[in-house]
N, C-alpha and C. Protein backbone atom coordinates (compact mmCIF):
# COMPACT_ATOMS: atom_id res chain seq x y z
N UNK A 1 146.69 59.18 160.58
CA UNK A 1 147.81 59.38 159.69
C UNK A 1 148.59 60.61 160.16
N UNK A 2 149.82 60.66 160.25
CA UNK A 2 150.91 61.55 160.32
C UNK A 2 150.64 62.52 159.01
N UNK A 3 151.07 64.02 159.97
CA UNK A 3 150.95 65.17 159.39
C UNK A 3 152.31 65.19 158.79
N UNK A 4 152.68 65.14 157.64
CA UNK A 4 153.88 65.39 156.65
C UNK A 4 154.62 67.08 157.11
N UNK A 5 155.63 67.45 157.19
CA UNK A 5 156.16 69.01 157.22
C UNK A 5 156.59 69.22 155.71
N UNK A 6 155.91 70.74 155.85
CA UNK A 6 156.52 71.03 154.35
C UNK A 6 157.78 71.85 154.31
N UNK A 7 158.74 72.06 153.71
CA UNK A 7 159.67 72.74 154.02
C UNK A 7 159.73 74.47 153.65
N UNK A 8 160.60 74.66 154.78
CA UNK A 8 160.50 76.34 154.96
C UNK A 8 161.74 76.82 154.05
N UNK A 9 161.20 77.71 153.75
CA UNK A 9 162.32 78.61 152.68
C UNK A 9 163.15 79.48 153.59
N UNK A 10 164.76 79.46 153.89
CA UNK A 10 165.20 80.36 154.67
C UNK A 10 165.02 81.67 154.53
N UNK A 11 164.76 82.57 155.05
CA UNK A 11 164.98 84.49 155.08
C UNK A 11 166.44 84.66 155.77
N UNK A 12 166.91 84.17 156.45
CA UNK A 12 168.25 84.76 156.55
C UNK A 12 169.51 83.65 156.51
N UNK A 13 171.06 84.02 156.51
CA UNK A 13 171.40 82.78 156.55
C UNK A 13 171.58 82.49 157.72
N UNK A 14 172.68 81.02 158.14
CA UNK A 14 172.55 80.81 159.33
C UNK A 14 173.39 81.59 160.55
N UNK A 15 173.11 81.77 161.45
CA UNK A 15 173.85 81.95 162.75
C UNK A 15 173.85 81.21 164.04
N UNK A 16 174.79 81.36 164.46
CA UNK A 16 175.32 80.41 166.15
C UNK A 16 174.84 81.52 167.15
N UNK A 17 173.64 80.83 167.51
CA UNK A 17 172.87 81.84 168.72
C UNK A 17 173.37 81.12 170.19
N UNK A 18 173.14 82.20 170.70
CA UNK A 18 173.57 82.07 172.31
C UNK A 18 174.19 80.60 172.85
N UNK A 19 173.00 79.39 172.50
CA UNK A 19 173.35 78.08 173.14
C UNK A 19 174.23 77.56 172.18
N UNK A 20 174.68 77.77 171.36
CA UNK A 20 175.85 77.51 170.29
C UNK A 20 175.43 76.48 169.13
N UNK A 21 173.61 76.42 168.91
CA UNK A 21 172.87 75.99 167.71
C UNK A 21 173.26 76.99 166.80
N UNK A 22 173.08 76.21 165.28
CA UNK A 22 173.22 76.89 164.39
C UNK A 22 171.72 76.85 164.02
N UNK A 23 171.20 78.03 163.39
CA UNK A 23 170.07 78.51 163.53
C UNK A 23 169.79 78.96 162.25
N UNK A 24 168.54 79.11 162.03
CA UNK A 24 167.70 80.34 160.97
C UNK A 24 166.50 80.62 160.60
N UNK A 25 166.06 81.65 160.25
CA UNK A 25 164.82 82.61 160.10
C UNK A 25 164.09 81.67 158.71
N UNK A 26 162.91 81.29 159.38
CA UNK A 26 162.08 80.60 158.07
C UNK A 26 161.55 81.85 157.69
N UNK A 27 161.02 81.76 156.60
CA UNK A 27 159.90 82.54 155.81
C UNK A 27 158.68 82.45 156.71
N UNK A 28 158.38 81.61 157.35
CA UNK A 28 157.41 81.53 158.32
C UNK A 28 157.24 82.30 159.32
N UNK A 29 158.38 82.95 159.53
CA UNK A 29 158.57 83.44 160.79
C UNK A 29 159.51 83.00 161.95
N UNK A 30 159.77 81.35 162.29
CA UNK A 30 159.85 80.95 163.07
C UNK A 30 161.63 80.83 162.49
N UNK A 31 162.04 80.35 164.18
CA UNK A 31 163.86 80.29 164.03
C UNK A 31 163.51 78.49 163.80
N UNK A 32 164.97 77.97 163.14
CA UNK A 32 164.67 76.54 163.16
C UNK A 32 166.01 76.27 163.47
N UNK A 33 166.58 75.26 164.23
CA UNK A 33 167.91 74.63 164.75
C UNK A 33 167.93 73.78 163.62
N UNK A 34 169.29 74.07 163.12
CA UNK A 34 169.79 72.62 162.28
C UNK A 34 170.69 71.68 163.08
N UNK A 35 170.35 70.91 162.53
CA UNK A 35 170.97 69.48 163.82
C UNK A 35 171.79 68.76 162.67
N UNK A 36 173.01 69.09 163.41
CA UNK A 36 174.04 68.41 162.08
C UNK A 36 175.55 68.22 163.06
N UNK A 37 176.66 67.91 162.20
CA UNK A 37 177.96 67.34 162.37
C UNK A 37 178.33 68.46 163.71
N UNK A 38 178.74 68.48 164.88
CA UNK A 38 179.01 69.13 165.75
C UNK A 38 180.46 69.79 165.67
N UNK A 39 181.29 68.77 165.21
CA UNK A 39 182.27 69.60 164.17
C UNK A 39 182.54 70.84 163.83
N UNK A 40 181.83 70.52 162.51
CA UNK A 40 181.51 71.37 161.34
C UNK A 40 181.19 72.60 162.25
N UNK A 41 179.96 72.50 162.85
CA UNK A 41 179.79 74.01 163.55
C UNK A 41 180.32 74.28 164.68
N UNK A 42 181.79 73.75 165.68
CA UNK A 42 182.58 74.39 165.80
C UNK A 42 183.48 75.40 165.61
N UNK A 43 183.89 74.44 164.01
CA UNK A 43 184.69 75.08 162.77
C UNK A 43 184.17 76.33 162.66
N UNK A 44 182.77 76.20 162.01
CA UNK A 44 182.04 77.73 161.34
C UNK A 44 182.12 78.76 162.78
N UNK A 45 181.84 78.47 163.94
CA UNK A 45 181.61 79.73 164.99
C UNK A 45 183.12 79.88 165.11
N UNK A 46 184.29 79.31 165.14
CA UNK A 46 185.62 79.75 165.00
C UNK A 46 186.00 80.96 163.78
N UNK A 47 185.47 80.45 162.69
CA UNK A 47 185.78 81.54 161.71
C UNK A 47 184.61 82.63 161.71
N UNK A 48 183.35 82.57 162.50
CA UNK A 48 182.69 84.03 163.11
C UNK A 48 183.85 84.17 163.07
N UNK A 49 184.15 83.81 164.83
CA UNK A 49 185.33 84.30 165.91
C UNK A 49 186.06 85.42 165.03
N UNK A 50 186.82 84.97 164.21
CA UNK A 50 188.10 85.08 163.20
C UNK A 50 187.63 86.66 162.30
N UNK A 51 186.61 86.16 161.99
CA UNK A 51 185.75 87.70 161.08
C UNK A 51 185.43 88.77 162.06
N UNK A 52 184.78 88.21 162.96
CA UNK A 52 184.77 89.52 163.91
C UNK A 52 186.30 90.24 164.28
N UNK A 53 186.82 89.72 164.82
CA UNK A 53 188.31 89.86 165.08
C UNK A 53 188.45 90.78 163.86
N UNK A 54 188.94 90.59 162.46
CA UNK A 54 189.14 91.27 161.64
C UNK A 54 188.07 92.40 161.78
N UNK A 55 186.98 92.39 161.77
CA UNK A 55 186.38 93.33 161.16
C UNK A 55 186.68 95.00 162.39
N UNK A 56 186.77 94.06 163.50
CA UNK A 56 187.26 94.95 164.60
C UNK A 56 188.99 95.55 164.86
N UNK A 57 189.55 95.06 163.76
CA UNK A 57 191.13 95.71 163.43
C UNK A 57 192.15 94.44 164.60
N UNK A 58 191.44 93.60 164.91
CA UNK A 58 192.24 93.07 166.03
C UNK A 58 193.18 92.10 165.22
């Protein structure tokens, strides 16, 4: 019989690490890739982009 996964509670929210996964910190410890609309997390690392920019006066 197949081992069931139980689900991890996030500790941080997500971020776009290096290979351009969107990512995050389980309670476990471990990083986990979310695998979703490729889109969508274009979109979101554009508006990083956009926040950094601001936060840096640019």
């Amino acid at each position: 019989m197949a081992e069931t996964s139980r689900p991890v509670t996030p500790l941080t929210a997500p971020i776009i690490n290096a290979d351009g996964q969107l990512t995050y910190m389980g309670q476990d410890g471990q990083r986990y890739v979310i695998v979703g609309n490729s889109e969508a997390i274009e979109e979101l690392d554009q508006d990083t982009d956009q926040d950094k920019n601001q936060d840096n006066g640019s």
